[in-house]
PDB file of N, CA and C in Angstrom:
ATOM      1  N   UNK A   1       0.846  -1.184   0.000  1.00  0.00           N
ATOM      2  CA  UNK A   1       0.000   0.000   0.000  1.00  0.00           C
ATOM      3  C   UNK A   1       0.889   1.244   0.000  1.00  0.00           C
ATOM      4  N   UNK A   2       0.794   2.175  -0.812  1.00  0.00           N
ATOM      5  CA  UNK A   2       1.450   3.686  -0.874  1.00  0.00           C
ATOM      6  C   UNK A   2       1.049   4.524  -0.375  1.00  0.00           C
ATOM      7  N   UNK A   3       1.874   5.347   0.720  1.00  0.00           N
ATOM      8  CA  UNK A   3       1.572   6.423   1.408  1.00  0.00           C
ATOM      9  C   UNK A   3       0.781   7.137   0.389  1.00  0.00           C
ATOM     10  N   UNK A   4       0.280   7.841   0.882  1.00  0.00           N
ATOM     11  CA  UNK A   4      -1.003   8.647   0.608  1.00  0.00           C
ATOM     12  C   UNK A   4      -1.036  10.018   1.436  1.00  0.00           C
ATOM     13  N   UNK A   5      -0.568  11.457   0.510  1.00  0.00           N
ATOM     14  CA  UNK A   5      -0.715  12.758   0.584  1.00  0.00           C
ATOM     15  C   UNK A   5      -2.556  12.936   0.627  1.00  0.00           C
ATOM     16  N   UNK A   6      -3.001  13.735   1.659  1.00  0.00           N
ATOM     17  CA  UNK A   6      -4.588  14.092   1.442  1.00  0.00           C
ATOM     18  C   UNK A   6      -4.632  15.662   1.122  1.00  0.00           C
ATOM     19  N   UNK A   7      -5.250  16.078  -0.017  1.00  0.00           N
ATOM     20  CA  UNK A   7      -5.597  17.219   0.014  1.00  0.00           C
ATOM     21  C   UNK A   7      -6.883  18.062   0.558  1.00  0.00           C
ATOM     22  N   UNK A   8      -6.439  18.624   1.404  1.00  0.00           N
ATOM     23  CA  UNK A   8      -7.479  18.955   2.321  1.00  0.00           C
ATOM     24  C   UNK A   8      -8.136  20.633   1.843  1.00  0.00           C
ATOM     25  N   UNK A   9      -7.155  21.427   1.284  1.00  0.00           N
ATOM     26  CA  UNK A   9      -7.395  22.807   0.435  1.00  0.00           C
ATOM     27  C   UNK A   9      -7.079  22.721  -0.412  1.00  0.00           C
ATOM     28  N   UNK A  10      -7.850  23.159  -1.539  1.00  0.00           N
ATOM     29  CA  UNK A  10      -7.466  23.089  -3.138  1.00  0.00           C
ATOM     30  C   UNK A  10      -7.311  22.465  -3.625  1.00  0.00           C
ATOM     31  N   UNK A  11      -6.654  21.658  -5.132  1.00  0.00           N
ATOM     32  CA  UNK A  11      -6.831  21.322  -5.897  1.00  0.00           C
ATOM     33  C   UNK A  11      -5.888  20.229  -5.651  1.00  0.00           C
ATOM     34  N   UNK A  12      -5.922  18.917  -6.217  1.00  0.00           N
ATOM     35  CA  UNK A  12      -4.885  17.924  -6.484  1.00  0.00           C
ATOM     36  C   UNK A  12      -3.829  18.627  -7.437  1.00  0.00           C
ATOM     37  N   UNK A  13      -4.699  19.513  -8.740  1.00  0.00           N
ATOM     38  CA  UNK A  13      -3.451  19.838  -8.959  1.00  0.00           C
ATOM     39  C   UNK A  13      -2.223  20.621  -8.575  1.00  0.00           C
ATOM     40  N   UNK A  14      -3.081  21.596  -7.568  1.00  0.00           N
ATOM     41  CA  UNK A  14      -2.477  22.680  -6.913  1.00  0.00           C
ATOM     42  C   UNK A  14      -1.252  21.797  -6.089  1.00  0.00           C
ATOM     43  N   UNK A  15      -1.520  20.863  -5.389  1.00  0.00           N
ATOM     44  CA  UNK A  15      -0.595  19.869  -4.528  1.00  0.00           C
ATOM     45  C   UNK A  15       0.591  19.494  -5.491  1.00  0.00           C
ATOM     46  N   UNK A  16       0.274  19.173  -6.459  1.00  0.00           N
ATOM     47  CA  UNK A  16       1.166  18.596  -7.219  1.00  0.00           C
ATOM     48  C   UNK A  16       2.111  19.393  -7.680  1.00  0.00           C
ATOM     49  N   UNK A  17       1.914  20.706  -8.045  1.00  0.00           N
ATOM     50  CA  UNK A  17       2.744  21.671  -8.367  1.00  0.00           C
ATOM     51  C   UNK A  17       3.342  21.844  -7.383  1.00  0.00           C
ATOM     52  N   UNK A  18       2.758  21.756  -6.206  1.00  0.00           N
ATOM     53  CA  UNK A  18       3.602  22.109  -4.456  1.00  0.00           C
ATOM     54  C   UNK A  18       4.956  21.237  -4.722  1.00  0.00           C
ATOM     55  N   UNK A  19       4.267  20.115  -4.750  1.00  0.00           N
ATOM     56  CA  UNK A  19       4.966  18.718  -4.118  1.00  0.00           C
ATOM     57  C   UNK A  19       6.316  18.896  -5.761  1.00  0.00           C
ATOM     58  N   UNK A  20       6.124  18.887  -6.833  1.00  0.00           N
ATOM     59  CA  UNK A  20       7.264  19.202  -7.680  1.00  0.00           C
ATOM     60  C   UNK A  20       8.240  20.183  -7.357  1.00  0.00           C
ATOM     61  N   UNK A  21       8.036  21.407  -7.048  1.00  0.00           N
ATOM     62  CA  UNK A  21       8.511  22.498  -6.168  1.00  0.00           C
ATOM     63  C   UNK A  21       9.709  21.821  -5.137  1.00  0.00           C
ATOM     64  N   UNK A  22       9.019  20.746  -4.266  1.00  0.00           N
ATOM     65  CA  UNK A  22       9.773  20.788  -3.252  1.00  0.00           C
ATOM     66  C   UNK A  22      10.826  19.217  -3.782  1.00  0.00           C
ATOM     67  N   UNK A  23      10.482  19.098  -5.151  1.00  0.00           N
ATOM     68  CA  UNK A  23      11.648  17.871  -5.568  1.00  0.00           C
ATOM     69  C   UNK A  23      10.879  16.706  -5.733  1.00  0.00           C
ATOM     70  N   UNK A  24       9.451  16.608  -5.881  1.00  0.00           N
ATOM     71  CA  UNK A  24       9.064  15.352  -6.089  1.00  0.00           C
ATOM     72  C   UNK A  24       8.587  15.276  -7.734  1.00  0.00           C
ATOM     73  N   UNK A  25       8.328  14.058  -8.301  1.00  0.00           N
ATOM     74  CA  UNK A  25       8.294  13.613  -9.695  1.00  0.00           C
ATOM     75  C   UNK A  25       6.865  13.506 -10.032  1.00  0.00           C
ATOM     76  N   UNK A  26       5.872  13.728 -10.715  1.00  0.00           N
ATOM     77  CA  UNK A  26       4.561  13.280 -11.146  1.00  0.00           C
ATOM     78  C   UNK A  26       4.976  11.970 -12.310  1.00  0.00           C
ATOM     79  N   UNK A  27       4.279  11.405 -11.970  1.00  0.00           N
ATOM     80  CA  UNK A  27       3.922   9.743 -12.404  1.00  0.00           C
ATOM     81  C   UNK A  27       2.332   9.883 -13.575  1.00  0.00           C
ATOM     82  N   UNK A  28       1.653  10.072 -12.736  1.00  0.00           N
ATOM     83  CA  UNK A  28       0.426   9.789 -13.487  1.00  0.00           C
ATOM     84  C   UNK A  28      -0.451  10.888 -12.863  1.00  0.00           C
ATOM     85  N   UNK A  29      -1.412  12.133 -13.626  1.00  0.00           N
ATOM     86  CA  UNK A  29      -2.505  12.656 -13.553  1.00  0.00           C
ATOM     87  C   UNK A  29      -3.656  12.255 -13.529  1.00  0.00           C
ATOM     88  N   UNK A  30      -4.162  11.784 -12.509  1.00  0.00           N
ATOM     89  CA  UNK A  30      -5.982  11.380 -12.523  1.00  0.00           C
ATOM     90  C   UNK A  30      -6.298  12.691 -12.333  1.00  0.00           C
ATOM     91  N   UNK A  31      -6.631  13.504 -12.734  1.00  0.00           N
ATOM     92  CA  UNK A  31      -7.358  14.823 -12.244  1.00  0.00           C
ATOM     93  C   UNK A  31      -8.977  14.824 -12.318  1.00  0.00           C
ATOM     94  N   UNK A  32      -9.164  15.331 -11.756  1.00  0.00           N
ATOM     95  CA  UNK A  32      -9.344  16.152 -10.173  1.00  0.00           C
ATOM     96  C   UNK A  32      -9.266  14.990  -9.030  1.00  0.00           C
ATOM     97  N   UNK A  33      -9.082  14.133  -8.988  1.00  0.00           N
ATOM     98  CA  UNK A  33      -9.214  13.362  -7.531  1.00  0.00           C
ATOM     99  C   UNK A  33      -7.758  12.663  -7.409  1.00  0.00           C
ATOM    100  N   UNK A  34      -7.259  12.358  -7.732  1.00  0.00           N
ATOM    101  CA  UNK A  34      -5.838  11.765  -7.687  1.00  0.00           C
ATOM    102  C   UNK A  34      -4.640  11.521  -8.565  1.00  0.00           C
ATOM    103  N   UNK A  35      -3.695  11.423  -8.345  1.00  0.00           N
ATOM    104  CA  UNK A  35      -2.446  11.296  -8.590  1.00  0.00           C
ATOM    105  C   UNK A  35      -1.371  10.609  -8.063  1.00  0.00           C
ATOM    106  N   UNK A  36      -0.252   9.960  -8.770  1.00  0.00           N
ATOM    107  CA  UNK A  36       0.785   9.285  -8.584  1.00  0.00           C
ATOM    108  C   UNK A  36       2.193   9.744  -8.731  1.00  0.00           C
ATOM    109  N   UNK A  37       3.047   9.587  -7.568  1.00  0.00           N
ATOM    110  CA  UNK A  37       3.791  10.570  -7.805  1.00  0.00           C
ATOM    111  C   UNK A  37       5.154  10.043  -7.040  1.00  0.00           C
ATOM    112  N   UNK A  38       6.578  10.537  -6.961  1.00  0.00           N
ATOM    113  CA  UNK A  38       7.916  10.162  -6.205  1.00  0.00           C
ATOM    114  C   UNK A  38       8.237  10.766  -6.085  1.00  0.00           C
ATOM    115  N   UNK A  39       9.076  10.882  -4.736  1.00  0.00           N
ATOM    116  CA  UNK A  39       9.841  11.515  -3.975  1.00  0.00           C
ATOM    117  C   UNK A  39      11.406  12.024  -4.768  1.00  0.00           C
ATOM    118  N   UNK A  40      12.025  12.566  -4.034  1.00  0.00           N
ATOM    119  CA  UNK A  40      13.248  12.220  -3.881  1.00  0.00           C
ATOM    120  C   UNK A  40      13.972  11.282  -4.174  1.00  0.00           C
ATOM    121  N   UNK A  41      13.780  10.387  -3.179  1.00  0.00           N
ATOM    122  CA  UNK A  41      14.388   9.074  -3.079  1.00  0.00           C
ATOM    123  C   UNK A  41      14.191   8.450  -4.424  1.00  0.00           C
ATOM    124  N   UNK A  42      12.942   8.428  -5.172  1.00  0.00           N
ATOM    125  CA  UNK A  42      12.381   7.419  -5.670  1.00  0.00           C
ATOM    126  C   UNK A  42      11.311   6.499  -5.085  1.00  0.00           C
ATOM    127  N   UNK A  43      10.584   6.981  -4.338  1.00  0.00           N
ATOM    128  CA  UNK A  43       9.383   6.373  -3.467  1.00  0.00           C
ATOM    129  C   UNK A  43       8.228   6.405  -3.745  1.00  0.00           C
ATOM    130  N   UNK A  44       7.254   6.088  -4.184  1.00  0.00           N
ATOM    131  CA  UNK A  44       5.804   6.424  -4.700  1.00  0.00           C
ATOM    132  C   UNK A  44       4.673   6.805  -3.588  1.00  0.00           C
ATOM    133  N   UNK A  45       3.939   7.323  -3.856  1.00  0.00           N
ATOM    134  CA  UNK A  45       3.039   7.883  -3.220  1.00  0.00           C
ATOM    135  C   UNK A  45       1.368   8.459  -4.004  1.00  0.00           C
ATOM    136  N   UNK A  46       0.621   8.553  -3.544  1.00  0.00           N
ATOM    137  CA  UNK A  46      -0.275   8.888  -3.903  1.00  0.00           C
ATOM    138  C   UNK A  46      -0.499  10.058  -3.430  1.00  0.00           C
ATOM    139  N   UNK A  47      -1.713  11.123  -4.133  1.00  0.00           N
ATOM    140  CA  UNK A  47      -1.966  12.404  -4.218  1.00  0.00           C
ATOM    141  C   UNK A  47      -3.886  12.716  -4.032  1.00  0.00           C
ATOM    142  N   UNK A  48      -4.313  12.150  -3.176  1.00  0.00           N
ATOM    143  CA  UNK A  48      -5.843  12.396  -3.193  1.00  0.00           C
ATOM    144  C   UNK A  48      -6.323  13.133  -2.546  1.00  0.00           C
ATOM    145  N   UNK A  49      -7.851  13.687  -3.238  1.00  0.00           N
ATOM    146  CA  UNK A  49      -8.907  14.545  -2.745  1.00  0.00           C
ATOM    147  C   UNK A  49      -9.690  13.905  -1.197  1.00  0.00           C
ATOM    148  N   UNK A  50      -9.837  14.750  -0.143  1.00  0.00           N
ATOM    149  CA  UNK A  50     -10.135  14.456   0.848  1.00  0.00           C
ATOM    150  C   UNK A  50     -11.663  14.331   0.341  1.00  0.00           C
ATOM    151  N   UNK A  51     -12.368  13.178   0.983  1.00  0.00           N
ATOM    152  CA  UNK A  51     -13.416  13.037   0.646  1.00  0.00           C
ATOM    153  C   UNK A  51     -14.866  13.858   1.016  1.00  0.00           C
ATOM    154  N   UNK A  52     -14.218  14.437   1.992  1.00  0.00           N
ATOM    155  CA  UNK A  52     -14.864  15.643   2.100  1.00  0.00           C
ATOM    156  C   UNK A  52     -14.828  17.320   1.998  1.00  0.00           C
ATOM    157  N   UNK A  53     -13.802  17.043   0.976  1.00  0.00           N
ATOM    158  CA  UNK A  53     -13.184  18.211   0.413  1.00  0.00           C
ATOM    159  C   UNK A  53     -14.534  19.288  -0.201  1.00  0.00           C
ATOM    160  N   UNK A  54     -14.160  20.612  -0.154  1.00  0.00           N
ATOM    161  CA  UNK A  54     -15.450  21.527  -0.286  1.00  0.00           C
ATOM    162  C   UNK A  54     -14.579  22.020  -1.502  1.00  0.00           C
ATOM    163  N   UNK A  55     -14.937  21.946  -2.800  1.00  0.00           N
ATOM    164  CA  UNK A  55     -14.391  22.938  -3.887  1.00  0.00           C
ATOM    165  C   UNK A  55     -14.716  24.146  -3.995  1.00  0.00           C
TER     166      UNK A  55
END
C-alpha cells in the first residue's frame, strides 16, 4: 500500500505543483481526484482529494 498525501485545500493539482517544487516527480494525472507521484528518493506515493473536500 502507498503512502497517501490528502488534500485537504485546493486542488490535487495545486498539490502537485507544491509537491514538484519541493523535488518530487509526477507519475500519473488522474485529475481532479488523484495522482501518482515520487519523492526524492524514488518512493511512490499517492496524491488524493479528501473526501470531504469543499471545492
Amino acid at each position: 500500500m502507498l503512502p497517501v498525501v490528502t488534500v485537504l485545500v485546493g486542488t490535487v493539482a495545486e498539490q502537485v505543483q507544491t509537491l514538484i517544487a519541493k523535488g518530487a516527480s509526477l507519475v500519473e494525472l488522474h485529475d481532479p481526484m488523484e495522482a501518482l507521484m515520487t519523492d526524492p528518493e524514488g518512493n511512490r506515493f499517492r496524491v488524493v482529494l479528501d473526501p470531504d473536500h469543499e471545492a
